[in-house]
Each structure stands twice: as structure tokens, then as C-alpha cells.
Protein backbone atom coordinates (compact mmCIF):
# COMPACT_ATOMS: atom_id res chain seq x y z
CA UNK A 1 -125.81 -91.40 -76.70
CA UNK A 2 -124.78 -92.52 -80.57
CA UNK A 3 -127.99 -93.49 -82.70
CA UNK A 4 -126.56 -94.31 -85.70
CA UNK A 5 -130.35 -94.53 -87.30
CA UNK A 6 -131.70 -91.83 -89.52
CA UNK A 7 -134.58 -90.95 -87.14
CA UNK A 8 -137.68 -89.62 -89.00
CA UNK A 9 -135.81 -88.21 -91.83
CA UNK A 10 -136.51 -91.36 -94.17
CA UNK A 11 -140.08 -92.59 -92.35
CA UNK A 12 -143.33 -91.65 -93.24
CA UNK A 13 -146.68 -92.75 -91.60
CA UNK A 14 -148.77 -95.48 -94.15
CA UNK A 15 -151.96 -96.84 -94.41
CA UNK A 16 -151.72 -100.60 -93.60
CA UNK A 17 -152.77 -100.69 -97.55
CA UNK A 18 -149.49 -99.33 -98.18
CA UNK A 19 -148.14 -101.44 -95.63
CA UNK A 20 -148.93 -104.64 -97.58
CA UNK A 21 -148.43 -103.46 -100.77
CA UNK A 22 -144.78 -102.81 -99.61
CA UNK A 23 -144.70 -106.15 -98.22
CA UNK A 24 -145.44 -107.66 -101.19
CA UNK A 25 -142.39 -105.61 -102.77
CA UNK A 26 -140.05 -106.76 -99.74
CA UNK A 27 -140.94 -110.24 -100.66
CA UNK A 28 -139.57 -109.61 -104.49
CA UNK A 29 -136.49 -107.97 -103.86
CA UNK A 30 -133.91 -110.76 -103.81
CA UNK A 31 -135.42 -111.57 -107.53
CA UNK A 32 -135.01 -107.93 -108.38
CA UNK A 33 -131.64 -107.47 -107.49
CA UNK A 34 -130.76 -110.93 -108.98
CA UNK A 35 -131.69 -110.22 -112.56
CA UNK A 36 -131.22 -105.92 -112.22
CA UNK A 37 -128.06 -106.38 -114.49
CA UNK A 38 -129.39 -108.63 -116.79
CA UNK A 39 -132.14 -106.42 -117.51
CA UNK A 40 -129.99 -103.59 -118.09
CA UNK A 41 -127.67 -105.63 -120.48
CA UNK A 42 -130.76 -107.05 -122.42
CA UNK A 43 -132.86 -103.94 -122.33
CA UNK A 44 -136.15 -105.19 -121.05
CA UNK A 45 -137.33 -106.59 -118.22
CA UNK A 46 -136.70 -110.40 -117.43
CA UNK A 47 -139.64 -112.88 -117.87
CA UNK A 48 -139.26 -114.30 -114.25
CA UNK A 49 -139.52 -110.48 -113.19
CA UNK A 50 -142.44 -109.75 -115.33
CA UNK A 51 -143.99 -112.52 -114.15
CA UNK A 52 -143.58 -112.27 -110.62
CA UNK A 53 -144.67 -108.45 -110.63
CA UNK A 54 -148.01 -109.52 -112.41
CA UNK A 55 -148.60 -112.42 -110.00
CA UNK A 56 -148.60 -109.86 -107.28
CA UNK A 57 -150.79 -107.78 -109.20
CA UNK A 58 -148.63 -104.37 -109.68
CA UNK A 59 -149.01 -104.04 -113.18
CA UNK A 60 -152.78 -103.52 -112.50
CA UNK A 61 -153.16 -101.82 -109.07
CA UNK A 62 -153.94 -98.93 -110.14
CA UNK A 63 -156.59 -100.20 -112.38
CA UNK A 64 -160.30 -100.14 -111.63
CA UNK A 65 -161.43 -103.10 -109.41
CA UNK A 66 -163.92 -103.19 -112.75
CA UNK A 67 -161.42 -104.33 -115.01
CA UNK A 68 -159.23 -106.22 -112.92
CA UNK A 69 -157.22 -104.13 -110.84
CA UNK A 70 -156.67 -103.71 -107.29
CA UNK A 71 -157.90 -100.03 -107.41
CA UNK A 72 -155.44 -98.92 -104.74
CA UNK A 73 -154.92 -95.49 -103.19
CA UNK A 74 -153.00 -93.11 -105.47
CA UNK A 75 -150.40 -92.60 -102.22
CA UNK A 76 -150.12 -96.30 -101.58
CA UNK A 77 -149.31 -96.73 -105.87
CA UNK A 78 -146.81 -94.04 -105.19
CA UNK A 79 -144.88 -95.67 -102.60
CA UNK A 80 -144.85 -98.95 -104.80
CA UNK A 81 -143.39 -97.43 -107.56
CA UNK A 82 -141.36 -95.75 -105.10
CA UNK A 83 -139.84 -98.85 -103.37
CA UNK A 84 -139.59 -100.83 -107.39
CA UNK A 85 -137.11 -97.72 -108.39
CA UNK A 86 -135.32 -97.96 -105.30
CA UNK A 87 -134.03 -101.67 -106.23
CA UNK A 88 -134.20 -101.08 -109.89
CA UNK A 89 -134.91 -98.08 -111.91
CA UNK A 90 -135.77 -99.32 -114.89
CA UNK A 91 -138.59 -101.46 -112.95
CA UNK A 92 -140.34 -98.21 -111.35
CA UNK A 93 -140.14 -96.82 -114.29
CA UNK A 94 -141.87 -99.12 -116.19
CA UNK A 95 -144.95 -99.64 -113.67
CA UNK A 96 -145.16 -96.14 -113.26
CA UNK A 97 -145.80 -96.01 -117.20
CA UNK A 98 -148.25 -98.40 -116.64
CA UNK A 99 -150.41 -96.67 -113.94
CA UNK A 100 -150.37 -93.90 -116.37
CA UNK A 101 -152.02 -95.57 -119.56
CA UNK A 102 -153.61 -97.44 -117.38
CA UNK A 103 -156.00 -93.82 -116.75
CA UNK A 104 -157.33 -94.49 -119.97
CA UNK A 105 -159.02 -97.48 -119.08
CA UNK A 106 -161.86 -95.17 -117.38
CA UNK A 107 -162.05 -93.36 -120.65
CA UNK A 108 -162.85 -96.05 -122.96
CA UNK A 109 -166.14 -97.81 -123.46
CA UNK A 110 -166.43 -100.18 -120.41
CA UNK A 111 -166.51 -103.11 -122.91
CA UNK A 112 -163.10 -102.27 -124.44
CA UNK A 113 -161.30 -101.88 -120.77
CA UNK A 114 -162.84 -105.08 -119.67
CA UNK A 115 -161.46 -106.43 -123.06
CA UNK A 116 -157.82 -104.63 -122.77
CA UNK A 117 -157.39 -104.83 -118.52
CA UNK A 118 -159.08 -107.87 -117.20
CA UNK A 119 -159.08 -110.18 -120.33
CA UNK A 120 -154.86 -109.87 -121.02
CA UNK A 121 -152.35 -109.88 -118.44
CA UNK A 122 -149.98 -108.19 -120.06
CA UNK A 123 -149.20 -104.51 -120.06
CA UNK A 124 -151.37 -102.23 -121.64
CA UNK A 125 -148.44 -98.88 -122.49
CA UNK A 126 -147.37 -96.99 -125.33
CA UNK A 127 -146.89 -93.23 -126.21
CA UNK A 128 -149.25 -90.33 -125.96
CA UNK A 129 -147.24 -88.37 -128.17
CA UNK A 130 -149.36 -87.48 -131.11
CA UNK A 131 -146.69 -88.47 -134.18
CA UNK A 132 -148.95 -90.65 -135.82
CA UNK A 133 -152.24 -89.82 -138.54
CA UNK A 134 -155.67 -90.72 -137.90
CA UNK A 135 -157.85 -90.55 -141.10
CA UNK A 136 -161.84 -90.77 -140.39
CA UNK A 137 -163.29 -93.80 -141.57
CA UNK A 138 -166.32 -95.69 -141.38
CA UNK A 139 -166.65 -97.34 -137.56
CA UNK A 140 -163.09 -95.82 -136.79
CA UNK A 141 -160.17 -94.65 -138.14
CA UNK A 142 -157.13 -95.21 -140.66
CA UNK A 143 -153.34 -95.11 -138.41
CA UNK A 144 -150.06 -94.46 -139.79
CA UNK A 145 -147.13 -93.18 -137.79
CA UNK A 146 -144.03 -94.37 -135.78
CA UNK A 147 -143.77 -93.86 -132.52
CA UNK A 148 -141.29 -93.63 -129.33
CA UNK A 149 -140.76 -94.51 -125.95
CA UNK A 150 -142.95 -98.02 -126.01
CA UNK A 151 -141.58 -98.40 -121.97
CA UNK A 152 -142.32 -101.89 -120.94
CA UNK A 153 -143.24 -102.71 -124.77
CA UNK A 154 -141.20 -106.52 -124.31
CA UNK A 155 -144.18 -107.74 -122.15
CA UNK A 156 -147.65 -105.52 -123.89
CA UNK A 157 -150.51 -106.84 -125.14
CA UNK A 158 -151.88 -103.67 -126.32
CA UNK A 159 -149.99 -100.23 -127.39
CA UNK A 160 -151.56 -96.77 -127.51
CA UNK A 161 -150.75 -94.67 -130.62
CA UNK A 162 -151.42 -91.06 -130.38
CA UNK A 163 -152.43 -89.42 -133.27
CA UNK A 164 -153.68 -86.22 -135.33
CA UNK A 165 -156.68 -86.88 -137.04
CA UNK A 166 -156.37 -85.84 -140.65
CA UNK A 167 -158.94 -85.61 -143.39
CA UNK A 168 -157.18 -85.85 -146.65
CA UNK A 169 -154.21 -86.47 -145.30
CA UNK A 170 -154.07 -83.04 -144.08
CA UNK A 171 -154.70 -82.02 -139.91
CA UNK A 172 -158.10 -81.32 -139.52
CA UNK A 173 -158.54 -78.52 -137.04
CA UNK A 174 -160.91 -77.72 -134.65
CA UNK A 175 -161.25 -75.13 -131.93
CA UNK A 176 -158.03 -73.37 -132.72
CA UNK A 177 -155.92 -76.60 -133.00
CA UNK A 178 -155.48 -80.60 -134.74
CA UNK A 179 -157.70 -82.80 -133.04
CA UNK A 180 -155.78 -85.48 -131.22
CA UNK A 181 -157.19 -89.42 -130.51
CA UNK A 182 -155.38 -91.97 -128.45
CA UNK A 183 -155.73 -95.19 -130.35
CA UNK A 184 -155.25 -99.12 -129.12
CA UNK A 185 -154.26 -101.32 -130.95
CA UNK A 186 -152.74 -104.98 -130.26
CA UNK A 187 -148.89 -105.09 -129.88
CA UNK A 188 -148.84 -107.64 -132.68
CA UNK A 189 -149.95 -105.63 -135.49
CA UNK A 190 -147.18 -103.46 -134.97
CA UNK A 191 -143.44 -103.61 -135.89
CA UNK A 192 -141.31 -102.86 -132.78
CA UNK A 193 -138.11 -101.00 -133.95
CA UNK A 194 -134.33 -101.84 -132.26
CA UNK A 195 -133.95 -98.44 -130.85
CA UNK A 196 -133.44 -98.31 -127.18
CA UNK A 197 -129.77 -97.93 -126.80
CA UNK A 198 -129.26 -94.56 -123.88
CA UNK A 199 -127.74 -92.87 -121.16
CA UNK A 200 -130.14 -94.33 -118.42
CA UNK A 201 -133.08 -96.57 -118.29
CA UNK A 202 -131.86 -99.14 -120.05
CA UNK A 203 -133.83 -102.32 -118.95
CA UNK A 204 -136.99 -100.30 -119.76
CA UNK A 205 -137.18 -101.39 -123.48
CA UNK A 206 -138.40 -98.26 -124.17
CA UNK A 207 -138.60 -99.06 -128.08
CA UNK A 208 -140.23 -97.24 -130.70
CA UNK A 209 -142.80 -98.86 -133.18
CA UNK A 210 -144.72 -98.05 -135.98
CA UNK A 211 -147.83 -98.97 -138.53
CA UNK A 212 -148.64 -98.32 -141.59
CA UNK A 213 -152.95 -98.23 -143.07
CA UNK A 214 -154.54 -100.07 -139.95
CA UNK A 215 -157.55 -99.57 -139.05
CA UNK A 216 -158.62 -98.69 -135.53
CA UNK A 217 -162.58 -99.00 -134.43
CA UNK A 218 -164.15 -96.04 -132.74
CA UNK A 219 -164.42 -98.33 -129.18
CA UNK A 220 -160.71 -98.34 -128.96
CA UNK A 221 -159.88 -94.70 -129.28
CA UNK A 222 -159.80 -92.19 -126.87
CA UNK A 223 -160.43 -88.05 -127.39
CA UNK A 224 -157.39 -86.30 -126.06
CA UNK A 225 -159.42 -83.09 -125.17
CA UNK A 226 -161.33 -85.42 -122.70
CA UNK A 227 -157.98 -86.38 -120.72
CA UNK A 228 -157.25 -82.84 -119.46
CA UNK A 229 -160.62 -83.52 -117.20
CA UNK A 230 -161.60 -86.29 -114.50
CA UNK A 231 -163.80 -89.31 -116.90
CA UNK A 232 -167.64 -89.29 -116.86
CA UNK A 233 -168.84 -90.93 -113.62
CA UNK A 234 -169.95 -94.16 -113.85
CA UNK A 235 -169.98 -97.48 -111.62
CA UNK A 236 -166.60 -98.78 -113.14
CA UNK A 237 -164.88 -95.99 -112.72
CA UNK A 238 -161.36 -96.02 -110.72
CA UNK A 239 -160.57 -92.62 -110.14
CA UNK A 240 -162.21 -89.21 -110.32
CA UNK A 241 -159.12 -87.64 -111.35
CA UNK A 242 -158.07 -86.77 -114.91
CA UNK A 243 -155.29 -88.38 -117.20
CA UNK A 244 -152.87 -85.44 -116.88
CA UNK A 245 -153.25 -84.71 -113.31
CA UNK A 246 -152.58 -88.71 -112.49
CA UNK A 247 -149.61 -89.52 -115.39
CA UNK A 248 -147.39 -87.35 -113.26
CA UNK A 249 -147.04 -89.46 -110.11
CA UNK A 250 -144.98 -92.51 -112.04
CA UNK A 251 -142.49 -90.32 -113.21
CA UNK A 252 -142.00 -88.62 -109.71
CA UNK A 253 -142.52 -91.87 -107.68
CA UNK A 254 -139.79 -93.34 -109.83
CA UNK A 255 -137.53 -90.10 -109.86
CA UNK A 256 -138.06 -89.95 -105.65
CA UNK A 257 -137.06 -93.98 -105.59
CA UNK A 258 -133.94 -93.74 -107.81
CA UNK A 259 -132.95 -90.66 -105.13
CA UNK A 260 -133.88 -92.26 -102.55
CA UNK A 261 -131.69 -95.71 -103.09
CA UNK A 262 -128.90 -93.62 -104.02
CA UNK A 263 -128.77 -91.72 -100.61
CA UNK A 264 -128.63 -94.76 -99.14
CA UNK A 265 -125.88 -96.30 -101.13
CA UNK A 266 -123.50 -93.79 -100.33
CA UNK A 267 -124.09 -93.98 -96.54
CA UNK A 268 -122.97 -97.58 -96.55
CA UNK A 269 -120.12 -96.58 -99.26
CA UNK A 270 -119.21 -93.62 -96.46
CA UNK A 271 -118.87 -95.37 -93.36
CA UNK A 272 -116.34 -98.20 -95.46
CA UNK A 273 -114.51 -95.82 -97.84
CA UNK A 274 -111.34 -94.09 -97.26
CA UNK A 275 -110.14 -91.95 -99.75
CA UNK A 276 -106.64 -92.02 -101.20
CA UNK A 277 -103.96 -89.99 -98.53
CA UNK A 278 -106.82 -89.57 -95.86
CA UNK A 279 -106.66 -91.24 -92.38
CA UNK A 280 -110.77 -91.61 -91.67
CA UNK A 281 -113.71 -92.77 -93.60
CA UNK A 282 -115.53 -90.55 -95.69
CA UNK A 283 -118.38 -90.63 -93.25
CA UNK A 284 -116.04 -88.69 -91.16
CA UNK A 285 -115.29 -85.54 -92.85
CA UNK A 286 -117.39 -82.26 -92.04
CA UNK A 287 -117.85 -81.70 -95.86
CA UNK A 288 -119.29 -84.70 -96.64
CA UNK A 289 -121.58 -84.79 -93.81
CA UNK A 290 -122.94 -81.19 -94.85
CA UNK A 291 -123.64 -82.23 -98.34
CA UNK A 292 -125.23 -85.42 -97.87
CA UNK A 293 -127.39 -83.43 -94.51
CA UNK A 294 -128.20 -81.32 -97.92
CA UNK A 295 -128.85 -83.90 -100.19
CA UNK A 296 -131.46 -85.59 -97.41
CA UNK A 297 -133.43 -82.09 -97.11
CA UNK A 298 -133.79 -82.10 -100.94
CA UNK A 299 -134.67 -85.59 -100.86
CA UNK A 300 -137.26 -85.35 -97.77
CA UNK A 301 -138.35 -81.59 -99.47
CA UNK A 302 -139.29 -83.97 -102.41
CA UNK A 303 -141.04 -86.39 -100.74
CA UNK A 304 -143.39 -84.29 -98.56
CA UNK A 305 -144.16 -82.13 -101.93
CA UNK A 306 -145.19 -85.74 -103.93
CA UNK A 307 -147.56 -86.62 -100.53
CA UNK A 308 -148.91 -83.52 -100.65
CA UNK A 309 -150.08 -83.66 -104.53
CA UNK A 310 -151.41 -86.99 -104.14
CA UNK A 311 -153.17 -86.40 -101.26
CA UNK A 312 -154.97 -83.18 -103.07
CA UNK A 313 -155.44 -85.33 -106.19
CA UNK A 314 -157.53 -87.99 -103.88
CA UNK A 315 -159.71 -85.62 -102.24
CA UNK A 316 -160.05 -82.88 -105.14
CA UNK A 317 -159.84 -84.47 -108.51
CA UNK A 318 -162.23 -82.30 -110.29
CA UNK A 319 -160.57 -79.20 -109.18
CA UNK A 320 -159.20 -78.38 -112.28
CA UNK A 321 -156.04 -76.16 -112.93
CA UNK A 322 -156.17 -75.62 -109.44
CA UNK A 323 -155.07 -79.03 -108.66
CA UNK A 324 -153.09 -79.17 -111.96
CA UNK A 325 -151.14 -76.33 -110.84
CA UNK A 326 -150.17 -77.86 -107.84
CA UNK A 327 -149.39 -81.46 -109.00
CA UNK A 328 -146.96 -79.94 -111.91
CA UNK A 329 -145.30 -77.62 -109.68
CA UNK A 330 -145.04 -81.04 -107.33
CA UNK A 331 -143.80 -83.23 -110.31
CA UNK A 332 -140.91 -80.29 -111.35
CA UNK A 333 -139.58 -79.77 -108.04
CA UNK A 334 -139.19 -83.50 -107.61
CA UNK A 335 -137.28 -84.04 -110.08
CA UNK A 336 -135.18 -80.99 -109.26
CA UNK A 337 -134.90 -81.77 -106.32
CA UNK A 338 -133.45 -85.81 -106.63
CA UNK A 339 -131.06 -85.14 -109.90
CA UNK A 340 -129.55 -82.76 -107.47
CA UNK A 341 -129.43 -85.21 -104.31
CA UNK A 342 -127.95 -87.64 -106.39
CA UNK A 343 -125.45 -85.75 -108.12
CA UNK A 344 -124.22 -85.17 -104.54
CA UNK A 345 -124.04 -88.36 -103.46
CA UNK A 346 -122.18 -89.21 -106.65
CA UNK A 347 -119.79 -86.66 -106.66
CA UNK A 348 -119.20 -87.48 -103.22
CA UNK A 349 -117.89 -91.33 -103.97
CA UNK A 350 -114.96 -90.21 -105.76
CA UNK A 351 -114.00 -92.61 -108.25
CA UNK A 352 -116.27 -95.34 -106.90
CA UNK A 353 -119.12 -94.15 -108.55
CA UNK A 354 -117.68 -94.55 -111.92
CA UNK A 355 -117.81 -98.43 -112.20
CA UNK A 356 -120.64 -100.21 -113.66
CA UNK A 357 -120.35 -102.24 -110.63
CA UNK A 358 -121.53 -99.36 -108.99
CA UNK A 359 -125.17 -98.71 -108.22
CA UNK A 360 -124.26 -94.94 -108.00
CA UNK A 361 -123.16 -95.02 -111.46
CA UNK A 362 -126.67 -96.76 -112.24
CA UNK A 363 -128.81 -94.65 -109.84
CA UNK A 364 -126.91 -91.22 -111.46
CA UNK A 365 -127.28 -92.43 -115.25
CA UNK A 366 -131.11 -93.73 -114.35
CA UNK A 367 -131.89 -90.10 -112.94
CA UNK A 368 -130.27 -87.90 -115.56
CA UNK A 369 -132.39 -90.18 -118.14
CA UNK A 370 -135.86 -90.23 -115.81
CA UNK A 371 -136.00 -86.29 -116.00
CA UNK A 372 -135.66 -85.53 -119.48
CA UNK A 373 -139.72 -86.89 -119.39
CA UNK A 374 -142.27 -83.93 -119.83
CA UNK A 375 -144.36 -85.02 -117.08
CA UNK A 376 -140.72 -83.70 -115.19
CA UNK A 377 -139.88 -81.20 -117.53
CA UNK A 378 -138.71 -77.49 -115.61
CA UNK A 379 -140.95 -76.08 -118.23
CA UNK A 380 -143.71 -77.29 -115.70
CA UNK A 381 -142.76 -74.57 -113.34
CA UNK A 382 -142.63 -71.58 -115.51
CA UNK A 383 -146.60 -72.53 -117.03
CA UNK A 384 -147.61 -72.57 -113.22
CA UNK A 385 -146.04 -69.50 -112.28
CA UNK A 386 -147.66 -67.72 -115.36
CA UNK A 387 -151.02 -69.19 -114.18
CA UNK A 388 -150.41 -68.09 -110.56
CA UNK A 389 -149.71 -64.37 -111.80
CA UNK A 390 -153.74 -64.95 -113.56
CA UNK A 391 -152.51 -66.23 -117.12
CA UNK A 392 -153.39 -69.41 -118.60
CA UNK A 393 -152.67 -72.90 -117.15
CA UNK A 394 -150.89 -74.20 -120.83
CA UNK A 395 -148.90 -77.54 -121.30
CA UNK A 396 -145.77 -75.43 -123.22
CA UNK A 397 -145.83 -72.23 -125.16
């Protein structure tokens, strides 16, 4: 008997929390698709989209109940992010971003979260890169710096700057290295910068921005060395997992959704296409259906490796390097393992896959730009396999 469906390969078991937060995505998607292109030719995300995301509340749901959020399960945030990047990259993408700074929100003073989360509705993002200067000041600090990658920037209220702090104008080291602070300040004392012309990613409006002398009060700045650990416990707090161990899962979710919609945009392309000279459908040929049987275990390898993380996150978020080990080696073999699936499947389109038209062409230039991120970075594998042969858990060396 012919079953023409893809069995379990592409179906995982969800709590029913997952189950209606994907319901609530179903329920967008003709929106999505319907301004995906204009997005991607304006490079940010539409108004109507932005609007209709926050309405459902993804922009917060993985946000302390505290401030706002929904406070959802880190697997059921995942899948969201997930399902967003299958329609639209740049979408996933941006949420994912999102739930990252979002961590921070248990590491400021409750006040300031309240203030920043549940007061604004708009997005709360920015970079954690530290290429900006923090000078000591009374109550706070002086900022100066420019900064990249502002994904999501079009529709902030608030922008984190990370920074060195400097005394003199000079780093001001401690414990072997510059001390780094995460700052917040309001998106409208800052000059956004035209920048965000690339490969992939483009409705992100991932621009950079920059400030000159403002001052930043202590309540609105974060340590960095604190985010490499779960935040103090207290009664607000969303998640006992720290800032690095959590970032990860936007970038993955959003890498595994971009694979993930590409696979199945080339089944449908298979079963219609016939190349040039050939007398059957691509679906037909015995190379083709090896390589995209290939392409499915990388994608489903992927997949289970993501559940896995997030499901050790959840239960052991004060494990340490432990649990940082795992969720970088998780986060690296993701995105691996779907820049590879979707080369495949966009190799295997032939000259289909070159159009703009094409949501291969989007899917391939969306991946190729999604993994250049650190959080995905194949540097992630070689510090775990040093720490696995008893060195040091490092970020680089």
C-alpha cells in the first residue's frame, strides 16, 4: 500500500502548551506569507505583522509572567520560533532575538523589568557585543560606542549596548580581563544607522546604532560576569537558567525552521518538476530520493539534538558547564546539520532555486546568513571537545 505521508519523520509529541501556541501561529500564517516579500524588500518587519505577533503575545512569551510575559516552556518557545522561521526567516529570527535579551529581564532590578517588559510593548533587543565604553559615574555610567546587529530594532522600545567599562578612557581590568556591563537605554536616544543591506535575513532590520556621552543609571545595567550563571532566585524570576545557556535556542529554533520549510518546499517542487531531457519528475529519480532521505536524517538528527538541550536546560539549569557543554555542542550541530540539508535540497531544484520567486533561494540565502551568528559558530564544538578531554569550558581562544 502507497502512503505518500512522511510518517514520524517530521512529528514530534507536544505538550498541549505547545499545541496552542502553534495554533496561535497557524492562525497568522496567511498574514505572514502575505507581507514575507515586503519585509524582505523594506528590511524590517511590517507594522500589521508586528502588531499581530504582539497581540498574540510572542514577543513576550518567554518573559516572566512578572513582567508581562506568558512564561512558557523553553521547548514550547522553541517550536514557536520554529514554526515563525518556517513561513518567514527573517520573523524567527527576530523573536528568537527577542527571547534572548529578553533573559536579562531576570537580571535587572525587578523595578526596571517591570518598567522595560510590562510597561512598553515593543521589543526590548540590541547587541551584547561589548564595542561600546562605559565610564563610572555617579548613579551609573557614561556610554559611547556604535553598535551592530540591532535585529528587530524597527519596532524597540529599548536597546541593550554592551560595553567595556573604562576609567579614564582606558579598560579597566579586573580578574584577568575588561569588565563588561550590558546597558539599556531607550531606542530614541540613539541614532539608528542605514546599514542592513546582506546575503540573508533581510527583513530582520538588523541595523547598527550608536551614542555618543549618555548617561546610563546603575538600575539599567547588567554585569556580564553574572550572565554566564542562572539569576539570583527570587519570586519574579522566569527561568533558572543562565543568559548563555538560553540565547542559544533562537538561533537554533530559527536555523531548524528555515531547514525545515525548505525540505518541504522541494518535496512539492519534486513531485511537479521535470527536468530538461528527462521523462519523470524529479521525485522519481533514485538520486534524488537518496539525498533528500539524507537531508531528512540531518534535519530529524537536528531536531532530536535541540529537544534534547532544552529539555536538560529545563530540568538542570544550574548545572553549569555541564549543561553548557551540551547546549553548545546542540546549537553547532544544528546549524551544521540544516545549512547542509538545505544546500541539498537546493542543489537538488536545478535552476528553480535561483529565482527570487523561489522560497529555496530565500530559505538557502536565510540559512547561509543565520549561521554566521556565534551562538552557531563551529568554534562551539572545538571549546566543548577541549572541555570534554578536562580543559576549560571557554567562549573562543
Amino acid at each position: 500500500m502507497t502512503n505518500n505521508s512522511p510518517a514520524l519523520l517530521d512529528r514530534t509529541d507536544v505538550s498541549d502548551e505547545t499545541e496552542r501556541w502553534l495554533a496561535r501561529i497557524g492562525r497568522l500564517v496567511p498574514l505572514i506569507r502575505e507581507h514575507r516579500q515586503h519585509n524582505e524588500s523594506r528590511r524590517f518587519m511590517s507594522p500589521e505583522v508586528f502588531e499581530a505577533l504582539r497581540a498574540a503575545g510572542v514577543h513576550r512569551m518567554l518573559i516572566s509572567r512578572e513582567f508581562g510575559g506568558a512564561q512558557v516552556e523553553l521547548a514550547t518557545g522553541s517550536a514557536v520560533v520554529q514554526e515563525l522561521a518556517r513561513h518567514d526567516p527573517s520573523l524567527g529570527w527576530q523573536m528568537g532575538v527577542q527571547a534572548a535579551i529578553g533573559r536579562l529581564s531576570d537580571y535587572l532590578p525587578e523595578p526596571t523589568a517591570r518598567k522595560m517588559f510590562k510597561d512598553h510593548a515593543g521589543l526590548v533587543v540590541g547587541s551584547v557585543n561589548p564595542t561600546g565604553r562605559a565610564e563610572p559615574v555617579d548613579g551609573g555610567y557614561t556610554l559611547s560606542g556604535t553598535w551592530a546587529f540591532a535585529s528587530g530594532s524597527a519596532h524597540a522600545d529599548w536597546l541593550v549596548c554592551a560595553a567595556v567599562v573604562t576609567e579614564n578612557g582606558r579598560p579597566r581590568i579586573t580578574g584577568g580581563g575588561p569588565g563588561i556591563r550590558m546597558l539599556f537605554v531607550p531606542k530614541d536616544e540613539c541614532r539608528m544607522l542605514d546599514t542592513w543591506y546582506t546575503l540573508g535575513l533581510r527583513g530582520t532590520g538588523s541595523e547598527h546604532y550608536e551614542l555618543d556621552e549618555t548617561f546610563v543609571p546603575d538600575e539599567f545595567v547588567v554585569d556580564q560576569a553574572d550572565m554566564f550563571r542562572p539569576p539570583d532566585e527570587r519570586p519574579s524570576r522566569g527561568y533558572a537558567i543562565s543568559y548563555y545557556d538560553f540565547g542559544l535556542f533562537g538561533s537554533a529554533s530559527t536555523a531548524l525552521g528555515i531547514a525545515r520549510g525548505a525540505l518541504a518546499e522541494f518535496k512539492t517542487l519534486a513531485t511537479r518538476k521535470t527536468a530538461t531531457a528527462a521523462t519523470s519528475a524529479l521525485a522519481e529519480g533514485h538520486v534524488v530520493q537518496e539525498r533528500v532521505a539524507r537531508a531528512e536524517m540531518l534535519v530529524r538528527g537536528a531536531r532530536l539534538m535541540l529537544a534534547d538541550a532544552a529539555w536538560h536546560a529545563a530540568r538542570h539549569g544550574t548545572a553549569g558547564d555541564p549543561l553548557s557543554a551540551l547546549v553548545r555542542l546542540a546549537a553547532a550541530t544544528v546549524a551544521e546539520n540544516t545549512a547542509a540539508a538545505v544546500d541539498i535540497a537546493f542543489e537538488l531544484a536545478g535552476s528553480s532555486s535561483l529565482y527570487e520567486s523561489s522560497m529555496l533561494e530565500h530559505y538557502f540565502r536565510d540559512i547561509h546568513t543565520a549561521v554566521k551568528h556565534i551562538t552557531l559558530s563551529h568554534t562551539n564544538v572545538e571549546m566543548v571537545g577541549r572541555y570534554l578531554l578536562g580543559g576549560e569550558l571557554s567562549m573562543r581562544r
